[in-house]
Protein backbone atom coordinates (compact mmCIF):
# COMPACT_ATOMS: atom_id res chain seq x y z
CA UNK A 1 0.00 0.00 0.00
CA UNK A 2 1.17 3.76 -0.86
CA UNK A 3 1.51 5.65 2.05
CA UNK A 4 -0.10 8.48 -0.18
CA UNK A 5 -3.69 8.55 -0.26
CA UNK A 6 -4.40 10.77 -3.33
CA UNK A 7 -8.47 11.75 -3.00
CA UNK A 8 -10.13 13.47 -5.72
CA UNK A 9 -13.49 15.33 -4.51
CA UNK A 10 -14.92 15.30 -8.23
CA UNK A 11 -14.22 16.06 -11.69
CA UNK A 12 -16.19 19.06 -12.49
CA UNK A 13 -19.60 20.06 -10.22
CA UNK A 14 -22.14 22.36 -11.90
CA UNK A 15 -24.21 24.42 -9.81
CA UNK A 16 -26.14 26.21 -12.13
CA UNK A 17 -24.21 28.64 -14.06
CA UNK A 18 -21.19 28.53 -12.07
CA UNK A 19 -18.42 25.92 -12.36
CA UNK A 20 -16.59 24.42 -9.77
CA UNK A 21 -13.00 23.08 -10.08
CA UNK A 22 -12.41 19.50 -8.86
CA UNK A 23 -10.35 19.67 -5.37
CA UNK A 24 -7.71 17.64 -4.91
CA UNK A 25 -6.92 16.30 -1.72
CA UNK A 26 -3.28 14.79 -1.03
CA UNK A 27 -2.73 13.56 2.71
CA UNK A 28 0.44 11.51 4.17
CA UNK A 29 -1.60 9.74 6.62
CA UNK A 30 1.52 8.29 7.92
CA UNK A 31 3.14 11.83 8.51
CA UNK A 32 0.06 13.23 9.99
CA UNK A 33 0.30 9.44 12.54
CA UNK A 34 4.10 10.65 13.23
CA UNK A 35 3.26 14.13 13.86
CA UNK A 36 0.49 13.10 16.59
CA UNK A 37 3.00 10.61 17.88
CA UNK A 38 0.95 7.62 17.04
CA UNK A 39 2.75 4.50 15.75
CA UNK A 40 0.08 2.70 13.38
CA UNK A 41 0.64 0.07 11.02
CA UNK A 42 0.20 -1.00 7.97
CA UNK A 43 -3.27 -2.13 7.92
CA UNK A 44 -4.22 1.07 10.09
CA UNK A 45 -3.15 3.42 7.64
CA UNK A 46 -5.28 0.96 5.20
CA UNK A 47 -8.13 1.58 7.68
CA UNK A 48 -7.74 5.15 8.29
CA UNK A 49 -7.00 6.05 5.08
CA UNK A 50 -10.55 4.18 3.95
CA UNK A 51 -12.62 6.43 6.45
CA UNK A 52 -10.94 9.23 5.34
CA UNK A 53 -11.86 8.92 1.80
CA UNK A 54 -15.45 7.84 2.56
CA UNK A 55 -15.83 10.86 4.72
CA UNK A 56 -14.20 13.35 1.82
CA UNK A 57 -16.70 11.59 -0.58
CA UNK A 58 -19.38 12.76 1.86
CA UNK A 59 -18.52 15.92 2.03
CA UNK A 60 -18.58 16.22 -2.17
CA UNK A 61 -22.19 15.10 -2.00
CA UNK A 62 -22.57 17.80 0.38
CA UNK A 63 -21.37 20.35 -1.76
CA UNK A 64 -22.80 19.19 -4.44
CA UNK A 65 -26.59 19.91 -2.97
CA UNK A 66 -28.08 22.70 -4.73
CA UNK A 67 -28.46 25.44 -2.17
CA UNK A 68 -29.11 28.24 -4.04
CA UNK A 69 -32.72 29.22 -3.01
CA UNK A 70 -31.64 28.39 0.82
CA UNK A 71 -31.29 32.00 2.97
CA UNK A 72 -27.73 32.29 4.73
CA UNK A 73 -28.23 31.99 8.35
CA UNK A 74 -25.88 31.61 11.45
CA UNK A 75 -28.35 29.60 13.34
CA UNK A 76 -30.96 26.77 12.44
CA UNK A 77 -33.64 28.58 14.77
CA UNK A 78 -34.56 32.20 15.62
CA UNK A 79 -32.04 33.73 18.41
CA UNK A 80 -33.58 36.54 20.77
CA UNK A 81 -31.49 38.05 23.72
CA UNK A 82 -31.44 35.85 26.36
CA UNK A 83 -30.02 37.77 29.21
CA UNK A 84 -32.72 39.95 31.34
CA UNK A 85 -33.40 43.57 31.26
CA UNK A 86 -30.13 45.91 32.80
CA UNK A 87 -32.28 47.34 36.30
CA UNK A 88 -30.40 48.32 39.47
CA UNK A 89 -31.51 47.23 42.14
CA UNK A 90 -30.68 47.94 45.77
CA UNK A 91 -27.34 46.39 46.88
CA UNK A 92 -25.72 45.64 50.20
CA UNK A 93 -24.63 48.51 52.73
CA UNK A 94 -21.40 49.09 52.41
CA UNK A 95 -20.79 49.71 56.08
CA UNK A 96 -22.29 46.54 56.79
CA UNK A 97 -20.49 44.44 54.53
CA UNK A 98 -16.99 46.03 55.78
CA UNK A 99 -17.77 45.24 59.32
CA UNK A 100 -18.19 41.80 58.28
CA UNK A 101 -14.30 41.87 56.80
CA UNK A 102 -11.31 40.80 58.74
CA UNK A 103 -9.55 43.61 57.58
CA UNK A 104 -10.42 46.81 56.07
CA UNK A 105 -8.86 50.41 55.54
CA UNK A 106 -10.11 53.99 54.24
CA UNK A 107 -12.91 52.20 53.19
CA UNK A 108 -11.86 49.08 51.21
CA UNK A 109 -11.25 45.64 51.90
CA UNK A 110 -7.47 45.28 53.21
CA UNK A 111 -5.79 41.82 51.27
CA UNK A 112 -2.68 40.35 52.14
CA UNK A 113 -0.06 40.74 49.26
CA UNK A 114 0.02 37.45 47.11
CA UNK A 115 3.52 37.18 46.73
CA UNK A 116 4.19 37.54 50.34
CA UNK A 117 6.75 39.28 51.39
CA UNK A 118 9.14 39.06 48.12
CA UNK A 119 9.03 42.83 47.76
CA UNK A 120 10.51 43.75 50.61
CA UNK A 121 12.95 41.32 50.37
CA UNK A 122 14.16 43.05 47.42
CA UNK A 123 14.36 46.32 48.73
CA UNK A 124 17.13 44.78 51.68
CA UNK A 125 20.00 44.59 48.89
């Protein structure tokens, strides 16, 4: 077996007054296996190669479907906003919630550095 599978979508496709060139698909299935760090043999490149060219073939019958009278769309059903309407509402005090912190200062929440105490370190040398 070659270890290039050489796929040809279709000779010419009509679609009514335009004319589509055939596409040409050339794939090193064993390269692509390498690259991915797979070791396959023989007979899986046989097998892979096989589903690859019945799923190509697939997608040339797809193409070939006349579409033409078919509206462009980004979505198979009608999309409304799904998020609710922007109201404000009352929130928490914000005396409350500091009492409730362990620390606070001028009127924020007081939290620890997160690299510790690396920056003063640095300033020693």
């Amino acid at each position: 077996m070659t270890r290039w599978l050489a796929l040809t979508l279709a000779n010419v496709m009509r679609q009514g007054t335009s004319l589509c060139r055939a596409m040409a698909i050339e794939i090193d299935i064993a390269h692509v296996a390498r690259l991915a760090r797979l070791d396959l043999d023989e007979d899986q490149l046989a097998h892979y190669g096989a589903q690859l060219d019945a799923i190509v073939a697939y997608a040339a019958e797809v193409q070939a479907v006349d579409t033409s009278d078919i509206p462009e769309m980004s979505h198979p059903m009608g999309m409304e906003n799904s998020f609710r309407d922007d109201v404000v509402v009352p929130s928490l005090d914000r005396d409350q919630v500091l009492e409730m912190a362990p620390a606070q200062e001028d009127g924020a929440f007081l939290v620890p550095p997160s690299l510790g105490d690396e920056a003063e370190e640095g300033d020693e040398s």
